[in-house]
Protein backbone atom coordinates (compact mmCIF):
# COMPACT_ATOMS: atom_id res chain seq x y z
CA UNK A 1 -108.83 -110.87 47.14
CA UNK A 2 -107.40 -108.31 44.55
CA UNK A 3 -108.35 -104.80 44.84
CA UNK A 4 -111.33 -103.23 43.59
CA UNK A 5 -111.13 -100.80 41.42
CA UNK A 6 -114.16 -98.86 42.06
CA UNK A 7 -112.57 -97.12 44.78
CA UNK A 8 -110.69 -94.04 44.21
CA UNK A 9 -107.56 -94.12 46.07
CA UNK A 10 -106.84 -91.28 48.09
CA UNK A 11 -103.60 -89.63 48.75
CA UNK A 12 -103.86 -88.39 52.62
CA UNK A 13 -101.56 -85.31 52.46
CA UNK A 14 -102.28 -82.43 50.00
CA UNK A 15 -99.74 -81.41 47.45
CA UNK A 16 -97.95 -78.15 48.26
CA UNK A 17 -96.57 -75.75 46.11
CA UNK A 18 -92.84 -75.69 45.30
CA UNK A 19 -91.52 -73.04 47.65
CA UNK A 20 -89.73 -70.02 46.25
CA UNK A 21 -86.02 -70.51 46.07
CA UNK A 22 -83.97 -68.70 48.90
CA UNK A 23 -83.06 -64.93 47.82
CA UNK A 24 -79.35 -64.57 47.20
CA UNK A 25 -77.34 -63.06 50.16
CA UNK A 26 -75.60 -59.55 49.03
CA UNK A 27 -72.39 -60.19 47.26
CA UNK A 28 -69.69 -57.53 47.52
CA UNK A 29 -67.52 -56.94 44.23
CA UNK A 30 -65.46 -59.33 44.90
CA UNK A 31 -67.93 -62.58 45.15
CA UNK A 32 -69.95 -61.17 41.91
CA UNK A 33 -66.45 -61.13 40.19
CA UNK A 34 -65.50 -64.44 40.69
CA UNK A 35 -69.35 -65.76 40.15
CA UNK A 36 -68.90 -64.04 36.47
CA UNK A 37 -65.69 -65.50 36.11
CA UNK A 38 -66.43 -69.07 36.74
CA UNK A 39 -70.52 -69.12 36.04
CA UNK A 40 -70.65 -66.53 33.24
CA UNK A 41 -74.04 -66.02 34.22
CA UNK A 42 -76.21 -63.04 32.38
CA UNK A 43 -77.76 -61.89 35.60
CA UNK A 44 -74.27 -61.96 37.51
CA UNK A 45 -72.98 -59.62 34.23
CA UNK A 46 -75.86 -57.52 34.68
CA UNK A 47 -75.54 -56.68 38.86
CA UNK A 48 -71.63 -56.43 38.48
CA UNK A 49 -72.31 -53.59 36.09
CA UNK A 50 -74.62 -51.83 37.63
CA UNK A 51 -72.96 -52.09 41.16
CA UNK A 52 -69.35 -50.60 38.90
CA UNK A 53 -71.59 -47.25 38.20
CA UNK A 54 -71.31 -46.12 42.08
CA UNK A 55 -68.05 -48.35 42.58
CA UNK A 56 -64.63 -46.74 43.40
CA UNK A 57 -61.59 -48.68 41.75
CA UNK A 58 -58.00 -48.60 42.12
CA UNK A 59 -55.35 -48.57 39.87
CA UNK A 60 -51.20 -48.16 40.74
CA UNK A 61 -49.95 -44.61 40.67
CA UNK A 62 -48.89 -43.60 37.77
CA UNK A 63 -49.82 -42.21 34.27
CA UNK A 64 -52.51 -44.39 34.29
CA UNK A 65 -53.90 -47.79 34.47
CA UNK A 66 -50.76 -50.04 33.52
CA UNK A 67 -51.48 -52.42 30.66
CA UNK A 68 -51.49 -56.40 31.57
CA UNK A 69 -50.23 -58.16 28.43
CA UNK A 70 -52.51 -61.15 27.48
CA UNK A 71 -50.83 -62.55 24.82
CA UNK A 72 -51.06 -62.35 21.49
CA UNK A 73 -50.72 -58.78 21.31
CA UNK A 74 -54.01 -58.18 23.45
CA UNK A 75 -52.82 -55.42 26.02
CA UNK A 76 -55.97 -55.04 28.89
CA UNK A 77 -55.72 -52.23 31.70
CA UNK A 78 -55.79 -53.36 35.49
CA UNK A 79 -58.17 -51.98 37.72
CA UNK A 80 -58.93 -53.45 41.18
CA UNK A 81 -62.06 -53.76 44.01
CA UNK A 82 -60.01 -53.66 46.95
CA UNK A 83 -57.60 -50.43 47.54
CA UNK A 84 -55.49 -52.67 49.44
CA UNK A 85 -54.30 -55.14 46.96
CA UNK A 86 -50.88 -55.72 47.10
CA UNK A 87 -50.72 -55.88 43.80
CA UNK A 88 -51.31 -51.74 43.65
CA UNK A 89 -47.88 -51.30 45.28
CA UNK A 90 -47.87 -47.92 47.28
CA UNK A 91 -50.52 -44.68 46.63
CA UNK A 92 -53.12 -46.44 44.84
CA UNK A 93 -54.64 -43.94 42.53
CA UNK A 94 -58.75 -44.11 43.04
CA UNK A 95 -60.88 -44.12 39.74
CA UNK A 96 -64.64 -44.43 38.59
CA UNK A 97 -65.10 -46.83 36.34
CA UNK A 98 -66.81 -44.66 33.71
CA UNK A 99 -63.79 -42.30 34.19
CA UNK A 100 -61.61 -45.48 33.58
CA UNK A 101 -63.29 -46.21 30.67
CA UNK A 102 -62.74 -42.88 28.78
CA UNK A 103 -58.93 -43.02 30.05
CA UNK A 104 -58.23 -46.51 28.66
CA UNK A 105 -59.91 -45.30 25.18
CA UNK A 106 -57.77 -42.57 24.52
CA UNK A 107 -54.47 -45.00 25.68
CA UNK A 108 -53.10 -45.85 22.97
CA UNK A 109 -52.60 -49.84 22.26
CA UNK A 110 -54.36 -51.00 25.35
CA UNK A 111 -57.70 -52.80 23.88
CA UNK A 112 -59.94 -53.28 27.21
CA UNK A 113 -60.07 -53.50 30.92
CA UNK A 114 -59.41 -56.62 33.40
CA UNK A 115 -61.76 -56.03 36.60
CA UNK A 116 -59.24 -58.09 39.66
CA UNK A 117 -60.71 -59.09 42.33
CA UNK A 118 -59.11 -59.29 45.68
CA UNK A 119 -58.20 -63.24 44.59
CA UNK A 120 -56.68 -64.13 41.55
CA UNK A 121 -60.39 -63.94 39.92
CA UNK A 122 -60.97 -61.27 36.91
CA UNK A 123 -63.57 -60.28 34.71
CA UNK A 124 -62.05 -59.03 30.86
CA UNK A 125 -64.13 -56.27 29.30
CA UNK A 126 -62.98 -55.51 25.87
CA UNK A 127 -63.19 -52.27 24.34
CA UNK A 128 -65.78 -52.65 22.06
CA UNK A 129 -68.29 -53.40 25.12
CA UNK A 130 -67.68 -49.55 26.72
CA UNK A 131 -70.08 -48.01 24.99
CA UNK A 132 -73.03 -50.41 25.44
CA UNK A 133 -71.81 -50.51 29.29
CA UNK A 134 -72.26 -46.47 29.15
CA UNK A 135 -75.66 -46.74 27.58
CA UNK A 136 -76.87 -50.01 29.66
CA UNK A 137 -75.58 -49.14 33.30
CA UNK A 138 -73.30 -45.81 33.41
């Protein structure tokens, strides 16, 4: 005998709500670099720059963040999350990144900053993006 079609069918268990996605767990400097270097997400751009505005950084002794060549001309200082980078050879020199900022502007040929994390992961922040940094999150 087919089914009538009188009957409304009835689904037994109630539709819930989607549930709210799982908060983020805290990511130090060096997870939110490498999530902006391989996601390139807006919101990961936006934390890593406001976390830099109370961050300490490290750069080599010296007169000054060293310039990394790029290629092409582009020359980018180095600054670094972890004081204990190798790569920082002895006496790492400690720096705030809006200090940073006004030292790499008045070096002369080096056009932005590379942020390193403690892995071979880096975030490159041209010159031309300081000042909005300084207005958005400094």
């Amino acid at each position: 005998m087919p089914a009538s079609t009188d009957v409304p069918l009835r689904w037994p268990f109630r539709r819930r709500a989607a549930p709210e996605p799982a908060p983020r767990p805290p990511r130090d400097l060096n997870r939110l670099i490498l999530d902006v270097a391989e996601y390139q997400d807006d919101e990961d751009h936006d934390e890593l720059f406001r976390r830099l505005a109370d961050a300490t950084l490290y750069t080599p002794a010296g007169s000054g963040p060293p310039p990394v060549d790029l290629g092409g001309g582009l020359r980018f200082a180095a600054l670094y999350v972890n004081g204990h980078d190798p790569r920082l050879g002895e006496g790492p020199v400690t720096v705030r990144f809006a200090e940073a900022l006004q030292t790499i502007e008045r070096t002369p040929g080096v056009e932005g900053v590379l942020l390193y994390s403690d892995r071979a992961a880096y975030v490159a922040v041209p010159g031309g993006e300081f000042e909005r940094l300084r207005r958005d999150y400094l």
